[in-house]
Protein backbone atom coordinates (compact mmCIF):
# COMPACT_ATOMS: atom_id res chain seq x y z
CA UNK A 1 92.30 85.90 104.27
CA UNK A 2 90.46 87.67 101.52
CA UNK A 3 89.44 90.86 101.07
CA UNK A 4 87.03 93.16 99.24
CA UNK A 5 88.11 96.90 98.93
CA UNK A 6 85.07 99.47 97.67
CA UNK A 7 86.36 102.09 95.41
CA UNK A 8 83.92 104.81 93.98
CA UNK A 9 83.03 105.15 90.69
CA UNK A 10 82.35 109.00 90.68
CA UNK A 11 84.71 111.66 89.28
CA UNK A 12 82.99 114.83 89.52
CA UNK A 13 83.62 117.32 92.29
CA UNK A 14 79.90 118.86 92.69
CA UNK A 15 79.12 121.51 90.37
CA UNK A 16 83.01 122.79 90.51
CA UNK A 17 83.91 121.65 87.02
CA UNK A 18 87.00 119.31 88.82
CA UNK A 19 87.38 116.14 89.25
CA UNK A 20 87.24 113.82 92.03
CA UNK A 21 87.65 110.14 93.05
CA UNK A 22 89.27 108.05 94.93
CA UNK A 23 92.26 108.60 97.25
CA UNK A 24 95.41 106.86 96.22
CA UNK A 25 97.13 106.74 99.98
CA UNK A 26 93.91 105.31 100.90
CA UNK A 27 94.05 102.29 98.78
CA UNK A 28 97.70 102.00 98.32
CA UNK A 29 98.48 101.70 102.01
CA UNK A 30 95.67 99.18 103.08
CA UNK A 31 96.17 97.29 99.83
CA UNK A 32 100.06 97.10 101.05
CA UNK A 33 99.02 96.00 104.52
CA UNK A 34 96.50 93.51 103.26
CA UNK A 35 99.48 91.94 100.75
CA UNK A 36 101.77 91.58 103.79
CA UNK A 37 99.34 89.13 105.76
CA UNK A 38 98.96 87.22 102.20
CA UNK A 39 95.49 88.23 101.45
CA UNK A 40 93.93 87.83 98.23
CA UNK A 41 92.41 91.01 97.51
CA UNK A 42 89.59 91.76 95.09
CA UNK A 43 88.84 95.45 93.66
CA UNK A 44 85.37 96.66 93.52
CA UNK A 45 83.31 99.49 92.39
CA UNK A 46 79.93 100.69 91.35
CA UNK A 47 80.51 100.58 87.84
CA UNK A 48 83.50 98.10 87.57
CA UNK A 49 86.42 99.02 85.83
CA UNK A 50 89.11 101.52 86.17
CA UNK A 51 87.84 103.84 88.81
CA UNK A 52 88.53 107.40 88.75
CA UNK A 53 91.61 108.61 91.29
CA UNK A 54 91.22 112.40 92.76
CA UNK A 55 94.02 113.62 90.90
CA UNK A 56 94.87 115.34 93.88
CA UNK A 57 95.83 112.55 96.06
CA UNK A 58 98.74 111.84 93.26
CA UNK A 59 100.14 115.41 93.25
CA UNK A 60 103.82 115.55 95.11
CA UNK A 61 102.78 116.83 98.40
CA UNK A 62 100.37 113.65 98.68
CA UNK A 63 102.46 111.24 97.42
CA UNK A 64 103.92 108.42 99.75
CA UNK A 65 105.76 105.49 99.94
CA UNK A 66 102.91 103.38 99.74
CA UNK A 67 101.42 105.42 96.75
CA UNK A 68 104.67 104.61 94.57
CA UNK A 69 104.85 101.67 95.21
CA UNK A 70 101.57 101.13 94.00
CA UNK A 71 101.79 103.26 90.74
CA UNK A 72 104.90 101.29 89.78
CA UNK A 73 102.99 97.89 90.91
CA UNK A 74 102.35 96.03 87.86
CA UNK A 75 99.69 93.55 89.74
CA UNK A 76 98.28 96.24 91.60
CA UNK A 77 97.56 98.78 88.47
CA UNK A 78 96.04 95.80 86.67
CA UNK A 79 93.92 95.05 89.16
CA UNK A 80 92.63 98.34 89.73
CA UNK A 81 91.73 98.96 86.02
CA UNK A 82 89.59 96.27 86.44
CA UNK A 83 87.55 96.70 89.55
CA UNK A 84 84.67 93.89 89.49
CA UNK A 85 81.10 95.41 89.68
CA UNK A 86 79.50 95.78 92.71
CA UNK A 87 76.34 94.17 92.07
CA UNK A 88 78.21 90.96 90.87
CA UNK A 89 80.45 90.92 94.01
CA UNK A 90 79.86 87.10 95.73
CA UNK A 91 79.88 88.88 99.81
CA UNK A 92 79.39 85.73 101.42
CA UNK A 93 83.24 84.97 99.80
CA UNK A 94 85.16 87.36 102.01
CA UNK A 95 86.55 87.67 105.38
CA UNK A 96 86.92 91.62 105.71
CA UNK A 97 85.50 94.48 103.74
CA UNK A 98 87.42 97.64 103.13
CA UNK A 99 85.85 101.37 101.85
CA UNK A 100 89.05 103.68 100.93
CA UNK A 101 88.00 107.43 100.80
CA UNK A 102 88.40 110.48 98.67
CA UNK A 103 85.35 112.36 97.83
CA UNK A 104 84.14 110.69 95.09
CA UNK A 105 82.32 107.83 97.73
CA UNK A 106 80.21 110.72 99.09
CA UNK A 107 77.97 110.69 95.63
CA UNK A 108 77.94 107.32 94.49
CA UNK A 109 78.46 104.90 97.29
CA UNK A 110 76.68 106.65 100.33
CA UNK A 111 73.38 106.28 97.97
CA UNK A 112 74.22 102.58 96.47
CA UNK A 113 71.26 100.18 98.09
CA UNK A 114 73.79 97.63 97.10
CA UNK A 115 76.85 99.10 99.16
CA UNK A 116 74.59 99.25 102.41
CA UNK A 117 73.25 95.76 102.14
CA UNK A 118 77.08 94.62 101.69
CA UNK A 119 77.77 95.99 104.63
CA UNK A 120 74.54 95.27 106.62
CA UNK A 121 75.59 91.31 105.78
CA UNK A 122 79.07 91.70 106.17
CA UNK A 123 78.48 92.87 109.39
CA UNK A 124 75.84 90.32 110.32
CA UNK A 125 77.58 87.18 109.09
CA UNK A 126 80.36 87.95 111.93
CA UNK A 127 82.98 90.09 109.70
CA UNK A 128 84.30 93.09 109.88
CA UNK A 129 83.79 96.20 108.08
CA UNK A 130 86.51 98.95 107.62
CA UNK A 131 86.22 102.48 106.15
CA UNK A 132 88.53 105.93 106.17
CA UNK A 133 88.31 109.60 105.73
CA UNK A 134 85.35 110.06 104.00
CA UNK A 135 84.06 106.91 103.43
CA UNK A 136 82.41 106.16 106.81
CA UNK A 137 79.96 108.36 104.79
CA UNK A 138 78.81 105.36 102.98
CA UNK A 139 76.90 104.28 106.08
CA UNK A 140 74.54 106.59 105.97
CA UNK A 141 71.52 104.16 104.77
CA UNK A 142 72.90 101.26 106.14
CA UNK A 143 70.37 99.80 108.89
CA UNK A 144 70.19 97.14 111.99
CA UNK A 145 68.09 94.75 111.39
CA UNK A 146 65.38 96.50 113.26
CA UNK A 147 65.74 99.30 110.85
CA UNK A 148 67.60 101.57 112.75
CA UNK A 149 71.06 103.14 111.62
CA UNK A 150 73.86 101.26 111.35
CA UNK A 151 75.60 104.01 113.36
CA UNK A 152 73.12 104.73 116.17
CA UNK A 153 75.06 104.08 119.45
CA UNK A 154 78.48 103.04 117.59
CA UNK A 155 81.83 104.74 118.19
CA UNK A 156 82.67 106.24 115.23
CA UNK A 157 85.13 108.56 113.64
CA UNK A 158 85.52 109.87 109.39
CA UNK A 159 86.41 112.88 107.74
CA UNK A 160 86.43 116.04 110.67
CA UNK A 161 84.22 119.16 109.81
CA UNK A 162 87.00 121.11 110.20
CA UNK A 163 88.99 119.00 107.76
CA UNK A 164 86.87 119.84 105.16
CA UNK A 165 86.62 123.34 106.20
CA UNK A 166 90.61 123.00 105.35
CA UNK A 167 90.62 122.11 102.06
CA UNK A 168 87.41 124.75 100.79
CA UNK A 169 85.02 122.22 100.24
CA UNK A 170 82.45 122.42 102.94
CA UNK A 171 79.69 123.79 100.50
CA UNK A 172 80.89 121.51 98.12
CA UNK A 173 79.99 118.00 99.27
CA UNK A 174 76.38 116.56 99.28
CA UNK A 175 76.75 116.14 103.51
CA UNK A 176 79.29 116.59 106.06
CA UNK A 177 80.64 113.07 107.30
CA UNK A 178 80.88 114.85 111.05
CA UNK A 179 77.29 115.84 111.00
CA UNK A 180 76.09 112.83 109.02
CA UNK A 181 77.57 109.91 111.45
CA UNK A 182 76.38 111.97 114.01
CA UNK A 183 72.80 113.24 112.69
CA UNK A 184 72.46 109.44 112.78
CA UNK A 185 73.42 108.51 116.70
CA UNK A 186 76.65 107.29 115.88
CA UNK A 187 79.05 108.71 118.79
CA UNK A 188 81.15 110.75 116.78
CA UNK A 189 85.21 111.78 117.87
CA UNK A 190 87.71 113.03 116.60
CA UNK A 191 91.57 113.51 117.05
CA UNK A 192 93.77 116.77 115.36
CA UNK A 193 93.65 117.91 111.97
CA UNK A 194 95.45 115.23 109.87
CA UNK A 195 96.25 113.14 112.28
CA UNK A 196 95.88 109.53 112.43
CA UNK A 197 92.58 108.22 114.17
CA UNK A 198 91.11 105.04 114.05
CA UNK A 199 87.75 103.55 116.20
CA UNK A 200 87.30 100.14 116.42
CA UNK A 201 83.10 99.20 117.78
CA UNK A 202 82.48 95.20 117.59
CA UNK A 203 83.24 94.67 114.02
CA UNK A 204 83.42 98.08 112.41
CA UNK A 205 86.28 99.89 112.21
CA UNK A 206 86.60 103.47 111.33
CA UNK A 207 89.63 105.97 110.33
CA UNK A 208 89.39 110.12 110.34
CA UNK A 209 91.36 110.91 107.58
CA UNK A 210 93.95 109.66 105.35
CA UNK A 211 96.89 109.54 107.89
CA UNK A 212 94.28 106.62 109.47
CA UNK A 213 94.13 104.67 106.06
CA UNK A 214 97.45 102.40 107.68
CA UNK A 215 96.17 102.01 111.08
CA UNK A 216 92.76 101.02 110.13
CA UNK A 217 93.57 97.97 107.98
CA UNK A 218 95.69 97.04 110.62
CA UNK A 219 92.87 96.74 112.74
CA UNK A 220 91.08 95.02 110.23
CA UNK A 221 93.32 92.63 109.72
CA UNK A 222 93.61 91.87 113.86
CA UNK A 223 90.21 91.33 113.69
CA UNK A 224 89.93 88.59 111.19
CA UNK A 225 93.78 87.30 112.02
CA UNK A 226 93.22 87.24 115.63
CA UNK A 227 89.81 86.18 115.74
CA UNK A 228 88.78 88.91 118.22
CA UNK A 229 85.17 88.92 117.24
């Protein structure tokens, strides 16, 4: 099996003056999940290179087993300081694509033409997609092929309205990934506050919130494993 994972490339929280990113549990605990099955995994972002974490996700109340084990990864940290570009990412060569969250997706990624027509093909060509907490965001421009929303009609799930209500941000972020997903026809749900939550619809597969980062690449990877396409 092998397997792209989308980071973001954008650090900047609005106009707060704080930074943003990426969010380590996110990463570390699909990338973990993905290693156990033997996958070869390939980092990617907008702008290649080291993308930038949410310095947040790394403080001690975040931090997890998966997340130190990944800091103290000497494969993993190398391979994450050098995300490939986007735009020079071969997505005919994977199995499975995988968007982590954090905020940082919300700017960069939800707008990248070349992030929707990944997944648009991804999709298409009979793989599946994954994304968590705030990344089913990134859908947002993606589009059937008869040009309607990627979304319209899917069960979905992403980052609740009233999880970003929880950590002050709500005026923050460019759009609401409740309102967004469901703005768009997607059949939105949603579990508890923090609690893990993960849709699967045909192909795409969709987590709430970081607790969800685990379960969804498990799903993922019964998808491509199993062959229940």
């Amino acid at each position: 099996m092998k397997v792209l994972i989308v980071l973001t490339s954008h650090d900047e929280l609005g106009n707060t003056g704080r930074k943003t990113g990426f969010w380590l549990e996110e990463l570390a605990a699909p990338y973990y999940r993905f290693k156990e099955t033997g996958a070869q995994i390939v980092l990617a972002s907008p702008k290649g290179g080291q993308p930038p974490l949410d310095p947040k996700s790394n403080e001690p109340g975040f931090q997890t087993d998966d997340t130190r084990r990944f800091e103290a990864d000497p494969e993993a940290t190398k391979a994450l300081a050098n995300t490939v570009c986007l735009d020079a990412v071969p997505a005919g060569d994977f199995d499975a694509v995988f968007y982590p969250g954090g905020h940082g997706p919300l700017w960069d990624l939800a707008e990248d033409t070349v992030s929707a027509r990944l997944i648009e093909s991804t999709l298409r060509s009979g793989k599946p997609v994954g994304l968590v907490c705030h990344a089913p965001g990134v859908l947002r421009h993606a589009v059937n092929e008869d040009g309607t929303p990627l979304v319209a009609g899917r069960q979905v799930t992403g980052f609740a309205n009233s999880e970003e209500e929880a950590v002050q941000l709500t005026d923050i972020v460019p759009f609401l990934v409740e309102d967004e997903l469901t703005k768009l026809g997607g059949v939105y749900s949603k579990t508890g506050d923090w609690q893990p939550y993960v849709l699967k619809d045909g192909l795409l597969i969709t987590g709430q919130n970081p607790a969800s980062s685990a379960p969804a690449a498990d799903a993922l990877i019964e998808l491509v494993l199993k062959g229940d396409m």
